[in-house]
C-alpha atoms as a PDB file:
ATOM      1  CA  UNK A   1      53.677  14.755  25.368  1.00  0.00           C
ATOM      2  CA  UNK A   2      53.613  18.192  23.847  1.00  0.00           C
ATOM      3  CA  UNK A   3      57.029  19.265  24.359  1.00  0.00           C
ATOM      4  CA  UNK A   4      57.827  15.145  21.900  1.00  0.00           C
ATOM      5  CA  UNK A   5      54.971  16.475  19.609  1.00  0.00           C
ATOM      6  CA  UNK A   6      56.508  19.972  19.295  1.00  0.00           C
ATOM      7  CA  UNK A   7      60.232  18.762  18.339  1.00  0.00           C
ATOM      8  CA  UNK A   8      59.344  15.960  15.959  1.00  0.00           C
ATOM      9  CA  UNK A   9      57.204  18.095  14.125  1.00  0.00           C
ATOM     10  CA  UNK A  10      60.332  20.348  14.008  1.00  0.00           C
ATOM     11  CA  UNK A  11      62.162  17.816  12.837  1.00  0.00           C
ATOM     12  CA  UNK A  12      59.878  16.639  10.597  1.00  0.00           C
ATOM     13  CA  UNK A  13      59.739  20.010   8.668  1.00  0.00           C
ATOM     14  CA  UNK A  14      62.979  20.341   8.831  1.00  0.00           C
ATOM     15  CA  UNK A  15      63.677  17.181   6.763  1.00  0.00           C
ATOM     16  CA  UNK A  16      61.057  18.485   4.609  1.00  0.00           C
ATOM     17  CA  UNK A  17      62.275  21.999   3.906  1.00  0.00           C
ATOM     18  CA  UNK A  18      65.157  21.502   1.650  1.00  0.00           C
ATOM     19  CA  UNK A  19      62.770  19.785  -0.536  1.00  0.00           C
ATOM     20  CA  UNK A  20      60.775  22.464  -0.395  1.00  0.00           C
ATOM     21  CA  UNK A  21      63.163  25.099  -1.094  1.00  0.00           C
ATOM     22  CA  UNK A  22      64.182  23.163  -4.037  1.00  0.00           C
ATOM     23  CA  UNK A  23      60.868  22.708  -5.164  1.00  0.00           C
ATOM     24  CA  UNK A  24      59.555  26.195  -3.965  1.00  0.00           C
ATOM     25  CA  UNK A  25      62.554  28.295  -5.799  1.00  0.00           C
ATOM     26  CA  UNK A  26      62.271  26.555  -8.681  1.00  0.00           C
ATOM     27  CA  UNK A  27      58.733  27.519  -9.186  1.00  0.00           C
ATOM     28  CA  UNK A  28      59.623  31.116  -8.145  1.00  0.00           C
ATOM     29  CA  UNK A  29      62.323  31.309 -10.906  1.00  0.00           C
ATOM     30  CA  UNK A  30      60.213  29.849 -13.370  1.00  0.00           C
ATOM     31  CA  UNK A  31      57.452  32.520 -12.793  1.00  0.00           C
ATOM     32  CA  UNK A  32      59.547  35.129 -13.295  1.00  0.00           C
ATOM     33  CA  UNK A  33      61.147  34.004 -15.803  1.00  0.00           C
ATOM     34  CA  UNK A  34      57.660  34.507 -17.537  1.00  0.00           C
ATOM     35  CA  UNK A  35      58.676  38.635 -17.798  1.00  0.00           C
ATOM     36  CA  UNK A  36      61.892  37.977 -19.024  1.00  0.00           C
ATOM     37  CA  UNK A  37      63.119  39.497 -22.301  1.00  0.00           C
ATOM     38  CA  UNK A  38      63.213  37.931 -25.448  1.00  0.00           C
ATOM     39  CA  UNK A  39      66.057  37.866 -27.821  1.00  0.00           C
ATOM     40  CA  UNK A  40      67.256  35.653 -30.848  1.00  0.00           C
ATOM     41  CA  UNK A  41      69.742  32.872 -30.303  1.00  0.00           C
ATOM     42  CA  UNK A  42      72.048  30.944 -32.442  1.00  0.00           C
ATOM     43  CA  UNK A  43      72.010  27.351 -31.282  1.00  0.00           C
ATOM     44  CA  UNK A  44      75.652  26.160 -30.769  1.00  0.00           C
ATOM     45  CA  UNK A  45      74.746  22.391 -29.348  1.00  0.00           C
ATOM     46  CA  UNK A  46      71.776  20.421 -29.594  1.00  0.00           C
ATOM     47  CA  UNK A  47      71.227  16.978 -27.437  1.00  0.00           C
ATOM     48  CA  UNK A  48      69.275  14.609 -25.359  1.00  0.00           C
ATOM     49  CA  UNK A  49      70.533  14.914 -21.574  1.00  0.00           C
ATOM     50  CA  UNK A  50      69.479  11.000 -20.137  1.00  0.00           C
ATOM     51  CA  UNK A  51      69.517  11.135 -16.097  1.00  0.00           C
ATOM     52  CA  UNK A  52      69.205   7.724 -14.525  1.00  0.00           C
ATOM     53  CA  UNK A  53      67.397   7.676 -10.846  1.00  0.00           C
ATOM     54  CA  UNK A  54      66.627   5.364  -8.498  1.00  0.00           C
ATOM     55  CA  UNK A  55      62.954   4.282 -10.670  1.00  0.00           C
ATOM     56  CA  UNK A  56      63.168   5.697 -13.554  1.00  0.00           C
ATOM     57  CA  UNK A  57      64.719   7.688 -16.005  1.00  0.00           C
ATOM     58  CA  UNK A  58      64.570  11.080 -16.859  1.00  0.00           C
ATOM     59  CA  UNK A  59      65.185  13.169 -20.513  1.00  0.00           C
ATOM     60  CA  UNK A  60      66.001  16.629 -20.743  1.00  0.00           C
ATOM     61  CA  UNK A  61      66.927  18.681 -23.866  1.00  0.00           C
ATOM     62  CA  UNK A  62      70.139  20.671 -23.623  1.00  0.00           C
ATOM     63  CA  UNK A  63      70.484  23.307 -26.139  1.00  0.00           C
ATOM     64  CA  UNK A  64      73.419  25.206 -25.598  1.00  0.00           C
ATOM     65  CA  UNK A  65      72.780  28.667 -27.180  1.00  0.00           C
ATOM     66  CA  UNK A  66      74.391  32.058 -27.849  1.00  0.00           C
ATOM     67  CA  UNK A  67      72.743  35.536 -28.084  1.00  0.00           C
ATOM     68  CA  UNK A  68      73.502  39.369 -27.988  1.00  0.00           C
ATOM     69  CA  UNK A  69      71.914  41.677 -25.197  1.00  0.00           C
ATOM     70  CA  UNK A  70      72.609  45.237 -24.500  1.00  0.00           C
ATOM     71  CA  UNK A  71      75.375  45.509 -27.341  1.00  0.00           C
ATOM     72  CA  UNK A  72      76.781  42.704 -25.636  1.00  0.00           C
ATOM     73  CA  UNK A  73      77.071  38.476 -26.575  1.00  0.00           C
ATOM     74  CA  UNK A  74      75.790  35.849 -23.978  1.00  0.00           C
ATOM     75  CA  UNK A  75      76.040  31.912 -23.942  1.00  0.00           C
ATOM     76  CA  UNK A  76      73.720  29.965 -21.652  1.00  0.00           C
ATOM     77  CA  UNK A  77      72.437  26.197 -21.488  1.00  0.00           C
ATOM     78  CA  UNK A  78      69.526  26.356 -19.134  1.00  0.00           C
ATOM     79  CA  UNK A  79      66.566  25.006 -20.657  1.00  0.00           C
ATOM     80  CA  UNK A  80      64.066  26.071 -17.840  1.00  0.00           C
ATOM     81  CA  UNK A  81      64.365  26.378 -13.798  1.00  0.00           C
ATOM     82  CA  UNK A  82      62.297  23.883 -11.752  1.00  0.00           C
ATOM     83  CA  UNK A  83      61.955  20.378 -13.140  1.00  0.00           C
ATOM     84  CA  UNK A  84      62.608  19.523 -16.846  1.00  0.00           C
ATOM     85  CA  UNK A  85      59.739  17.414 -18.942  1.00  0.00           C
ATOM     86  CA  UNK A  86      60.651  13.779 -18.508  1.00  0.00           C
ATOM     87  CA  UNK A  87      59.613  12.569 -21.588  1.00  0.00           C
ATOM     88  CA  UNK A  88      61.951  10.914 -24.472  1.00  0.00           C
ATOM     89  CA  UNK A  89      59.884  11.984 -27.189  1.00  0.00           C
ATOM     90  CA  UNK A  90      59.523  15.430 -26.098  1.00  0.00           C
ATOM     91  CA  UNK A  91      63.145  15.837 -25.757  1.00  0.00           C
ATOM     92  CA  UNK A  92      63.989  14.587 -28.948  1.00  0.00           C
ATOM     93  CA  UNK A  93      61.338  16.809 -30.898  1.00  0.00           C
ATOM     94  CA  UNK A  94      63.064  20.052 -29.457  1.00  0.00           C
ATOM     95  CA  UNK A  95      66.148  18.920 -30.192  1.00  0.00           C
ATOM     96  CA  UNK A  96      65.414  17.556 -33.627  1.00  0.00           C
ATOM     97  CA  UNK A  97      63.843  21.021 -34.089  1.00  0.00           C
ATOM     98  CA  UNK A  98      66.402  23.324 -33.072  1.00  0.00           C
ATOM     99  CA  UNK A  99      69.894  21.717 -34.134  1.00  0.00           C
ATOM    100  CA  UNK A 100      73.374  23.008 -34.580  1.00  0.00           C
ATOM    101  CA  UNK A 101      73.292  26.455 -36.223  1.00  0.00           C
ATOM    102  CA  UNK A 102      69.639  27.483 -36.335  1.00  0.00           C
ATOM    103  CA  UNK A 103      68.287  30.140 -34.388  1.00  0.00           C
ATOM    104  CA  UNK A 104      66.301  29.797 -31.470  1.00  0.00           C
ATOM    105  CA  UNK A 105      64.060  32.823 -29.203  1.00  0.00           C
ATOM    106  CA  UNK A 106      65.375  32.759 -25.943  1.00  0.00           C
ATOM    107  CA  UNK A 107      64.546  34.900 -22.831  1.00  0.00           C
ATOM    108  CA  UNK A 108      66.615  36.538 -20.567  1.00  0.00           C
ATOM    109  CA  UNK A 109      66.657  38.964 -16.955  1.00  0.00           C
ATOM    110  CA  UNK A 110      66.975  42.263 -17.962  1.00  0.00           C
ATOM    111  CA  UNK A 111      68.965  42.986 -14.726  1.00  0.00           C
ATOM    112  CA  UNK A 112      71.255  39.867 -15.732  1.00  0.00           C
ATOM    113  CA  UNK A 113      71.324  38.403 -19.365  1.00  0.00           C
ATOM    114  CA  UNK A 114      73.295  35.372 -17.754  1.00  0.00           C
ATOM    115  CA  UNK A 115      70.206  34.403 -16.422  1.00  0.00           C
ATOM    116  CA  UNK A 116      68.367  32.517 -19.458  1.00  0.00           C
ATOM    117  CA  UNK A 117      66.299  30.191 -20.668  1.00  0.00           C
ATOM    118  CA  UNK A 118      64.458  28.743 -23.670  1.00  0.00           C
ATOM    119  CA  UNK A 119      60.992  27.709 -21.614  1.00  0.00           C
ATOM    120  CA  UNK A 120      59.688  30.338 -19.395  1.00  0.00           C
ATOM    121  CA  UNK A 121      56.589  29.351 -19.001  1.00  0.00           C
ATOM    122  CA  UNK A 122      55.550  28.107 -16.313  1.00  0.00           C
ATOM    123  CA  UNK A 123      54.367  23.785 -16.497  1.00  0.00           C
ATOM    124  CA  UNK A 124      52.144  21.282 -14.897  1.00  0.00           C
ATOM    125  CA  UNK A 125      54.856  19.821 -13.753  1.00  0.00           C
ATOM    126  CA  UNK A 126      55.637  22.962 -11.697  1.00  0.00           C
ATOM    127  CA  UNK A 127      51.669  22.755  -9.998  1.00  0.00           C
ATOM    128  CA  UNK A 128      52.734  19.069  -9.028  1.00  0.00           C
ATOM    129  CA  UNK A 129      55.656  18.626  -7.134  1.00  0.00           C
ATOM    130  CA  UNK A 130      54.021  21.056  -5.216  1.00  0.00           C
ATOM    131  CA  UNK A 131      51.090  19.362  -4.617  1.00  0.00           C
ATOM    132  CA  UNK A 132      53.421  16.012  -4.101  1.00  0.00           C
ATOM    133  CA  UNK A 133      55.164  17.225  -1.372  1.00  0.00           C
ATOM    134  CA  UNK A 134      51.738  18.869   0.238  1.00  0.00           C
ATOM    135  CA  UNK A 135      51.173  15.801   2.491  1.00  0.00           C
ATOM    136  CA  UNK A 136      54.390  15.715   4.300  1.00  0.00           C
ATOM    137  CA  UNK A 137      53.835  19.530   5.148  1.00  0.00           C
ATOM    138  CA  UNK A 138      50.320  18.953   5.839  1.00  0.00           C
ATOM    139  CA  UNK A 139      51.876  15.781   8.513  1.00  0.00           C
ATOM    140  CA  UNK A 140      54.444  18.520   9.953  1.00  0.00           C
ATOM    141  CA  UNK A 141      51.595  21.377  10.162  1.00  0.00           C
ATOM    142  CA  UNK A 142      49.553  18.622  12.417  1.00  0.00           C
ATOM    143  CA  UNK A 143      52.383  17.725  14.666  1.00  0.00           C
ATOM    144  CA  UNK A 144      52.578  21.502  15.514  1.00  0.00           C
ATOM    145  CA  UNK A 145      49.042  22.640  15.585  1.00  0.00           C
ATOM    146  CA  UNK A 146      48.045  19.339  17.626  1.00  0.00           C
ATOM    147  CA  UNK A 147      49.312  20.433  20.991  1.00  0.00           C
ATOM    148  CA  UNK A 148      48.099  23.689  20.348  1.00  0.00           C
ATOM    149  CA  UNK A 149      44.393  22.278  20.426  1.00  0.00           C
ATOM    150  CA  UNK A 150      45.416  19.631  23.331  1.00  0.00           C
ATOM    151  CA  UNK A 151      46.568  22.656  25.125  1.00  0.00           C
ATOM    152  CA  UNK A 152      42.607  24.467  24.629  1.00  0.00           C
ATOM    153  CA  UNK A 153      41.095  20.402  25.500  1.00  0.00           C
ATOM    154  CA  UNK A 154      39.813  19.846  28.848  1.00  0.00           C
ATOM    155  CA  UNK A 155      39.631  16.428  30.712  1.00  0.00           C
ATOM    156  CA  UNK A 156      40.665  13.713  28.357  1.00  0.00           C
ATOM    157  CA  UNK A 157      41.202  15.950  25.876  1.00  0.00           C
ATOM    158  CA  UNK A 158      37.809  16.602  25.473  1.00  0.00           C
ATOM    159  CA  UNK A 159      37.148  20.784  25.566  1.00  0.00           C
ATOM    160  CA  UNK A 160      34.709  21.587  27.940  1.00  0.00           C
ATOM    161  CA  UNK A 161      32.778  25.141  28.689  1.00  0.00           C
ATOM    162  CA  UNK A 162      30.362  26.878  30.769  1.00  0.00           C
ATOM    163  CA  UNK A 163      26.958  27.252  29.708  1.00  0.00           C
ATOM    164  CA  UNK A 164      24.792  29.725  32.007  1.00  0.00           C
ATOM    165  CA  UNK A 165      24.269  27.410  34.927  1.00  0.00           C
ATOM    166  CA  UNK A 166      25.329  24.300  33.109  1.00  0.00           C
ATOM    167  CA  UNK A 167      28.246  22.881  31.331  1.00  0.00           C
ATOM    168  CA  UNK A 168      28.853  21.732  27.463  1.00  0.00           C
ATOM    169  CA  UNK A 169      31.458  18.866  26.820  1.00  0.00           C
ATOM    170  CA  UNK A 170      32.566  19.007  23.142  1.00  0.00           C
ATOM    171  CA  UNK A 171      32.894  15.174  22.963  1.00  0.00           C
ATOM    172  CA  UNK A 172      32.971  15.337  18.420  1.00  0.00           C
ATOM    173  CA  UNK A 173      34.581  18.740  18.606  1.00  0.00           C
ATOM    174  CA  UNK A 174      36.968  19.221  15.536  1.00  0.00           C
ATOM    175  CA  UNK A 175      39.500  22.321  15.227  1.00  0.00           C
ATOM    176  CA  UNK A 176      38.009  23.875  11.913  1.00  0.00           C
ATOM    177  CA  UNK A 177      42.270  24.209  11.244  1.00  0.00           C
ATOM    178  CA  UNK A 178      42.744  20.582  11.540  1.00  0.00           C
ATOM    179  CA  UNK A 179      39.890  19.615   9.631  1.00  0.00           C
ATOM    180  CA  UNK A 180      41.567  21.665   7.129  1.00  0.00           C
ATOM    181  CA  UNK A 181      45.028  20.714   7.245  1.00  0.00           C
ATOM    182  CA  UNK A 182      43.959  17.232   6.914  1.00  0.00           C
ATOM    183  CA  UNK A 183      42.024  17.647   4.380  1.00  0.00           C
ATOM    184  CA  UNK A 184      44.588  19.118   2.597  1.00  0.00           C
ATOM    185  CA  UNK A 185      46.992  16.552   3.043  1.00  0.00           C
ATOM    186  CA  UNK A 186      44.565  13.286   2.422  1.00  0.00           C
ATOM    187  CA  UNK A 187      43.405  15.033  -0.883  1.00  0.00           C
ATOM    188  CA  UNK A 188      46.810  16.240  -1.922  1.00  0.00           C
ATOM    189  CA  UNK A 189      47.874  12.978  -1.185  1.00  0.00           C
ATOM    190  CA  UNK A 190      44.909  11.302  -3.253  1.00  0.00           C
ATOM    191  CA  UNK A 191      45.685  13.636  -6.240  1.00  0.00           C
ATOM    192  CA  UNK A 192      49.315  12.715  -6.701  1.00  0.00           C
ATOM    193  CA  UNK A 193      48.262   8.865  -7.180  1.00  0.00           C
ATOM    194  CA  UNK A 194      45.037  10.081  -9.455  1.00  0.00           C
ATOM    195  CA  UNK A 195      47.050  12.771 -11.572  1.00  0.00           C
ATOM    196  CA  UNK A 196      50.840  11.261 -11.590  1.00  0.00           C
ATOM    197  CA  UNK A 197      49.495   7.654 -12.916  1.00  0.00           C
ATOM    198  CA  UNK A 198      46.972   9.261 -15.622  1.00  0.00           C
ATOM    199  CA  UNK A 199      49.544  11.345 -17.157  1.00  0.00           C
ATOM    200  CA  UNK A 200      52.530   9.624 -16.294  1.00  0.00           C
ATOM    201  CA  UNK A 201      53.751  12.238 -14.033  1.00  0.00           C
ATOM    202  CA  UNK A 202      53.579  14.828 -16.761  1.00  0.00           C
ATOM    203  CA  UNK A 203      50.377  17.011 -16.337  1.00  0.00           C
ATOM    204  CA  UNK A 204      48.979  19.788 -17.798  1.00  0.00           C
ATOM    205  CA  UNK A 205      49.039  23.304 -16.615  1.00  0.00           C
ATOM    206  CA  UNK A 206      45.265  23.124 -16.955  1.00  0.00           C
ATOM    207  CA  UNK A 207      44.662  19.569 -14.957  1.00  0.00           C
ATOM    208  CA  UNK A 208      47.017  21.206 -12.182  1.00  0.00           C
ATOM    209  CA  UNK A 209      44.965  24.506 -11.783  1.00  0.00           C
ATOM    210  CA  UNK A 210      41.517  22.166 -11.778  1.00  0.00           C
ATOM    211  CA  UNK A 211      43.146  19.433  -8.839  1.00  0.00           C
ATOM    212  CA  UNK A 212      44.226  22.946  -6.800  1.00  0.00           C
ATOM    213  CA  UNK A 213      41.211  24.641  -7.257  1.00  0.00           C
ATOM    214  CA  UNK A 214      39.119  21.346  -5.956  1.00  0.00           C
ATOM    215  CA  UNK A 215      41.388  20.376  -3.057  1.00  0.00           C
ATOM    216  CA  UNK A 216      41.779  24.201  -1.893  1.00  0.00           C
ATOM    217  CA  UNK A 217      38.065  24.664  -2.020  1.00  0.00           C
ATOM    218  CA  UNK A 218      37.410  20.954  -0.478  1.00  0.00           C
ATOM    219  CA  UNK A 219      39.692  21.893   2.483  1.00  0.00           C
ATOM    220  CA  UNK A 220      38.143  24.794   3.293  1.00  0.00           C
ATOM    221  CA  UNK A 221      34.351  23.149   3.075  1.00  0.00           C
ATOM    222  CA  UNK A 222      36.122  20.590   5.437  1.00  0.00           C
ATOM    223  CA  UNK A 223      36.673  23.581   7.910  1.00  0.00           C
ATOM    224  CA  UNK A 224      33.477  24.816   7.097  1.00  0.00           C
ATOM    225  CA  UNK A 225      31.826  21.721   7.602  1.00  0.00           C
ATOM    226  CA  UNK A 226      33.809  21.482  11.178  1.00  0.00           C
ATOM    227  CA  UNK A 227      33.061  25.074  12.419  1.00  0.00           C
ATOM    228  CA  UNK A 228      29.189  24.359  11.751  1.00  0.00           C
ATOM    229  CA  UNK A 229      29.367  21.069  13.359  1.00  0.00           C
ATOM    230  CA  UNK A 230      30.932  22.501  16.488  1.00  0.00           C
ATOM    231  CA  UNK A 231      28.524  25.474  16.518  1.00  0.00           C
ATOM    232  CA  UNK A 232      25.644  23.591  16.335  1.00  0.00           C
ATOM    233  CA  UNK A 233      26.792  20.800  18.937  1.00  0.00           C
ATOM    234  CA  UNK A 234      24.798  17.594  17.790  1.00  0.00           C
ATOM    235  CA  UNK A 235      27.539  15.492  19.669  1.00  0.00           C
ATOM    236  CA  UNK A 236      28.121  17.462  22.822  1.00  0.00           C
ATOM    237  CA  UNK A 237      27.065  16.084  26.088  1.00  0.00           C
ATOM    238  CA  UNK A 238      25.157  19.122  28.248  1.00  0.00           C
ATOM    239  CA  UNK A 239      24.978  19.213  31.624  1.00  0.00           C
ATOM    240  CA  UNK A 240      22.271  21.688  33.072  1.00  0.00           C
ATOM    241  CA  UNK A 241      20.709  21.822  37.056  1.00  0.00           C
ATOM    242  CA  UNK A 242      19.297  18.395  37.706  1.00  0.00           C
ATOM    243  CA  UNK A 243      19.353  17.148  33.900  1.00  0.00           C
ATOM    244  CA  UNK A 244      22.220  15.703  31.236  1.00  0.00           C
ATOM    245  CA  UNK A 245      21.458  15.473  27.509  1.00  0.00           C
ATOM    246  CA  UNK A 246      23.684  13.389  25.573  1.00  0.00           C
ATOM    247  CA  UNK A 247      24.336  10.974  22.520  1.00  0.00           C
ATOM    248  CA  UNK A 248      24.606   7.291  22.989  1.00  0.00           C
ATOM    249  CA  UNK A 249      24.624   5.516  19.840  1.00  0.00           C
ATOM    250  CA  UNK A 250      22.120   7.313  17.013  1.00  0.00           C
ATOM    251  CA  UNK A 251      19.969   8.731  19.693  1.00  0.00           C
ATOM    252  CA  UNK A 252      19.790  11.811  21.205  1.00  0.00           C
ATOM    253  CA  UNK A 253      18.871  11.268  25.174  1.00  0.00           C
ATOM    254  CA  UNK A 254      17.727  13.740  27.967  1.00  0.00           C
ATOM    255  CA  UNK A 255      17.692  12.554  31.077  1.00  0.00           C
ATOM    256  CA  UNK A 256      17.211  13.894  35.217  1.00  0.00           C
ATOM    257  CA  UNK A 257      20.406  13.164  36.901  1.00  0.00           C
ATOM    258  CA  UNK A 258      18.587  11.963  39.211  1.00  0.00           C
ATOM    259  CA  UNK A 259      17.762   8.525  36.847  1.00  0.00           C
ATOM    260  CA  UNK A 260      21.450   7.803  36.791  1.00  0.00           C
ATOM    261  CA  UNK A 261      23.084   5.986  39.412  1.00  0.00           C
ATOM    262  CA  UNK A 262      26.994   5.819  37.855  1.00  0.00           C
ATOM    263  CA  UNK A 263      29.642   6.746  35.430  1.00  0.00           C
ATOM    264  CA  UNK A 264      32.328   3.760  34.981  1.00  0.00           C
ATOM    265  CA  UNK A 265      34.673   3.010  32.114  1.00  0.00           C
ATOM    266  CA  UNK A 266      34.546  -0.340  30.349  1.00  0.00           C
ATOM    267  CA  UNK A 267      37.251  -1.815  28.464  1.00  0.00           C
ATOM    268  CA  UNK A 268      37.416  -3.427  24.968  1.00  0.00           C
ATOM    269  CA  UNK A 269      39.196  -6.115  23.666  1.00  0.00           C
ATOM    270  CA  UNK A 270      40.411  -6.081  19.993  1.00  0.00           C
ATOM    271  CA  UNK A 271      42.903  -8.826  18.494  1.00  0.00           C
ATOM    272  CA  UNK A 272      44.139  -9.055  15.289  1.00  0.00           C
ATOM    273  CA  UNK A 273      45.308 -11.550  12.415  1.00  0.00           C
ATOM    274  CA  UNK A 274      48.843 -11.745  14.213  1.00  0.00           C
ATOM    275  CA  UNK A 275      47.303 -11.733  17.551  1.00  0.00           C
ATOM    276  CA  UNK A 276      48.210  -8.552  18.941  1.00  0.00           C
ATOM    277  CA  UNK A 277      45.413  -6.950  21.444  1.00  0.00           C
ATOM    278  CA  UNK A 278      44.910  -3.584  21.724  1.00  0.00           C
ATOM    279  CA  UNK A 279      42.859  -1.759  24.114  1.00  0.00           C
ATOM    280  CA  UNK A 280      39.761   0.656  24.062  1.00  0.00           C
ATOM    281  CA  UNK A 281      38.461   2.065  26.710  1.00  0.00           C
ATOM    282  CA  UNK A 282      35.297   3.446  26.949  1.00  0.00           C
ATOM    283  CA  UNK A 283      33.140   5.814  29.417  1.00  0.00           C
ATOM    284  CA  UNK A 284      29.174   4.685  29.867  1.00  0.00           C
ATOM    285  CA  UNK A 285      26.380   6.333  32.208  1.00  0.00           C
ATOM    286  CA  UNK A 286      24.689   3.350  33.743  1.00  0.00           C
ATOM    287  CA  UNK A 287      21.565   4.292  34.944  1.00  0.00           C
ATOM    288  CA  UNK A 288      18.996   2.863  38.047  1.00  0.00           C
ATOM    289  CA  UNK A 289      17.386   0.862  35.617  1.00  0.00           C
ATOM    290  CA  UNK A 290      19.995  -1.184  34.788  1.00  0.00           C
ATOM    291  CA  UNK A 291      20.706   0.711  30.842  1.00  0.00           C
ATOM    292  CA  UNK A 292      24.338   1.218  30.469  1.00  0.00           C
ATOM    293  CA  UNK A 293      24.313   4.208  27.771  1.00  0.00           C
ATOM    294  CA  UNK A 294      27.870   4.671  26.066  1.00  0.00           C
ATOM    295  CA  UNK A 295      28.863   8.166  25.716  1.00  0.00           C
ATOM    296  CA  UNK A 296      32.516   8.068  24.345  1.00  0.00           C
ATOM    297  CA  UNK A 297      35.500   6.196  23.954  1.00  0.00           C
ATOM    298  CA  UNK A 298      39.665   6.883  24.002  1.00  0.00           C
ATOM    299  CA  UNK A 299      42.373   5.047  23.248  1.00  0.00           C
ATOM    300  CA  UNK A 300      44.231   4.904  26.582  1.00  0.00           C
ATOM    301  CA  UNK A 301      42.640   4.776  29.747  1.00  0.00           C
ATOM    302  CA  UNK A 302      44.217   7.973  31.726  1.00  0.00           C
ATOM    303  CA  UNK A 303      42.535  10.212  29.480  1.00  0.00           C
ATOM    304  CA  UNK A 304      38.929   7.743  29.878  1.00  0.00           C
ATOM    305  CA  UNK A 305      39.427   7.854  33.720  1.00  0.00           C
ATOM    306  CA  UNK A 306      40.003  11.932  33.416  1.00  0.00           C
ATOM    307  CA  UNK A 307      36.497  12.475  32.131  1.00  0.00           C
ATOM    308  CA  UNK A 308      35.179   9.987  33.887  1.00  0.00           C
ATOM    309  CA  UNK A 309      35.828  11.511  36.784  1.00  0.00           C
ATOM    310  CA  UNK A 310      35.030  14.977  35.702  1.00  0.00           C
ATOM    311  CA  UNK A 311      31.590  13.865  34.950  1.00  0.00           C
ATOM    312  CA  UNK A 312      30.835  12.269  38.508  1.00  0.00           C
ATOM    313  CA  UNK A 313      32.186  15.454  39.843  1.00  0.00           C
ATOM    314  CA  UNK A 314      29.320  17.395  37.246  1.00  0.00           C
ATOM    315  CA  UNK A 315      26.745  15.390  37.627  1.00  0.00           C
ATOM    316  CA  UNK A 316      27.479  15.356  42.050  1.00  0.00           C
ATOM    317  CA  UNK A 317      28.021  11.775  41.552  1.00  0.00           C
ATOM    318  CA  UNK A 318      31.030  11.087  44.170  1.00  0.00           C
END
């Protein structure tokens, strides 16, 4: 199960790294294009570039220019690295602005003058295809950090530890990581719907830097949030000599071992509109007095009977 979880995360990242390096090194060259050198430029062609995709349609301005660095002339056409604006209207105004034979400030690498560009600043556009692709990272980052926490998890995954004399069963424990990887992949993921459709896919510098700072600091309140939880152990079951403290429902119960008289897992039934049934299995203390008290509930039922059974052996029940 680990060793599947392992490689597909692999995989996954994989499939998502050329994106990223396209994505990533565009960024990078745009930033540093933000030291390069300026110099005057004598514009030698001046059009709309139109690039049709799968949804849409993109417009680029391509302004092929000319300009002297070092004692020495250049040409380039590179408008910016990274992704060009997509907007018609935006293209058009530079080009309308700069045509055939006017001069234009360009910036180059000192190290290399073939390296130029007209915008080298860096866009909101820039901020966003980073933040677009965040969730399928995020979805590769869980794939590889989940068997790392199923690896610290005790019976049915649930992580269990000594306590002086007694024992603690984490039962709502939540890696303060994968709170915030999660996090950071729901929000990202919200922010590309809430951003891309109320700017058309075009935003601001500014909007980007707000939607980063908010889902970087919302991610790491999610770990927060998490590590508290976990420290403070509202949800853990406890087992000490002769007594068990747990949750069951809303309420917080303590009760001598000696009151309870079994642990047994109880399935549930759940169909669907098309019918399908699916399976929930679910462990309950069931005490002399005829109270069934649920304490939690899994998916499958290996990982149900596993802590099941732990607990009889705890509370010297078999």
């Amino acid at each position: 199960m680990k060793g599947c979880l392992w490689i597909f995360g692999l995989l996954w990242l994989l499939g998502v790294a050329a994106f990223d390096w396209m994505a990533f090194s565009g960024v990078y060259q745009q930033a540093r294009a933000g030291h390069y050198t300026a110099a005057q430029a004598i514009v030698l062609d001046s059009r709309v570039v139109e690039k049709q995709g799968d949804d849409s349609t993109s417009y680029q301005p391509y302004l092929k220019y000319r300009f002297e660095a070092g004692g020495k002339i250049y040409t380039g056409d590179r408008y910016r690295y990274g992704l060009p604006g997509n907007g018609r209207r935006a293209a058009q105004a530079m080009v309308k602005a700069h045509p055939i034979g006017s001069t234009l400030e360009v910036y180059y690498a000192p190290e290399d003058p073939n390296q130029s560009v007209v915008d080298n600043q860096l866009g909101g556009r820039d901020a966003f295809i980073i933040m677009f692709l965040m969730p399928f990272n995020a979805i590769g980052l869980g794939f590889l950090i989940g068997p790392l926490m199923l690896q610290r998890a005790g019976p049915g995954g649930i992580p269990v530890v000594r306590e002086g004399m007694g024992w603690r069963a984490r039962l709502k424990y939540t890696h303060p990581l994968a709170a915030a990887v999660t996090s950071l992949g729901c929000l990202s993921f919200l922010a590309i719907f809430v951003i891309g459709i109320s700017s058309s896919m075009n935003p601001s510098l500014e909007t980007m830097r707000l939607a980063w700072m908010a889902v970087a600091f919302m991610s790491g309140w999610a770990a927060f949030q998490a590590a508290q939880n976990n420290r403070l152990g509202a949800g853990d079951l406890r087992i000490e000599p002769g007594r068990v403290e747990y949750f069951s429902g809303s309420q917080r119960e303590s009760r001598p071992i000696s009151e309870i008289e079994s642990v047994e897992i109880k399935r549930h039934e759940k169909r669907d509109s098309d019918g399908d049934v699916t399976y929930r299995y679910e462990v309950e203390l069931r005490l002399h007095s005829g109270e069934k008290h649920p304490i939690h509930e899994w998916a499958g039922e290996p990982p149900a009977r596993a802590f099941a059974d732990w607990l009889r052996t705890h509370l010297s029940l078999v």
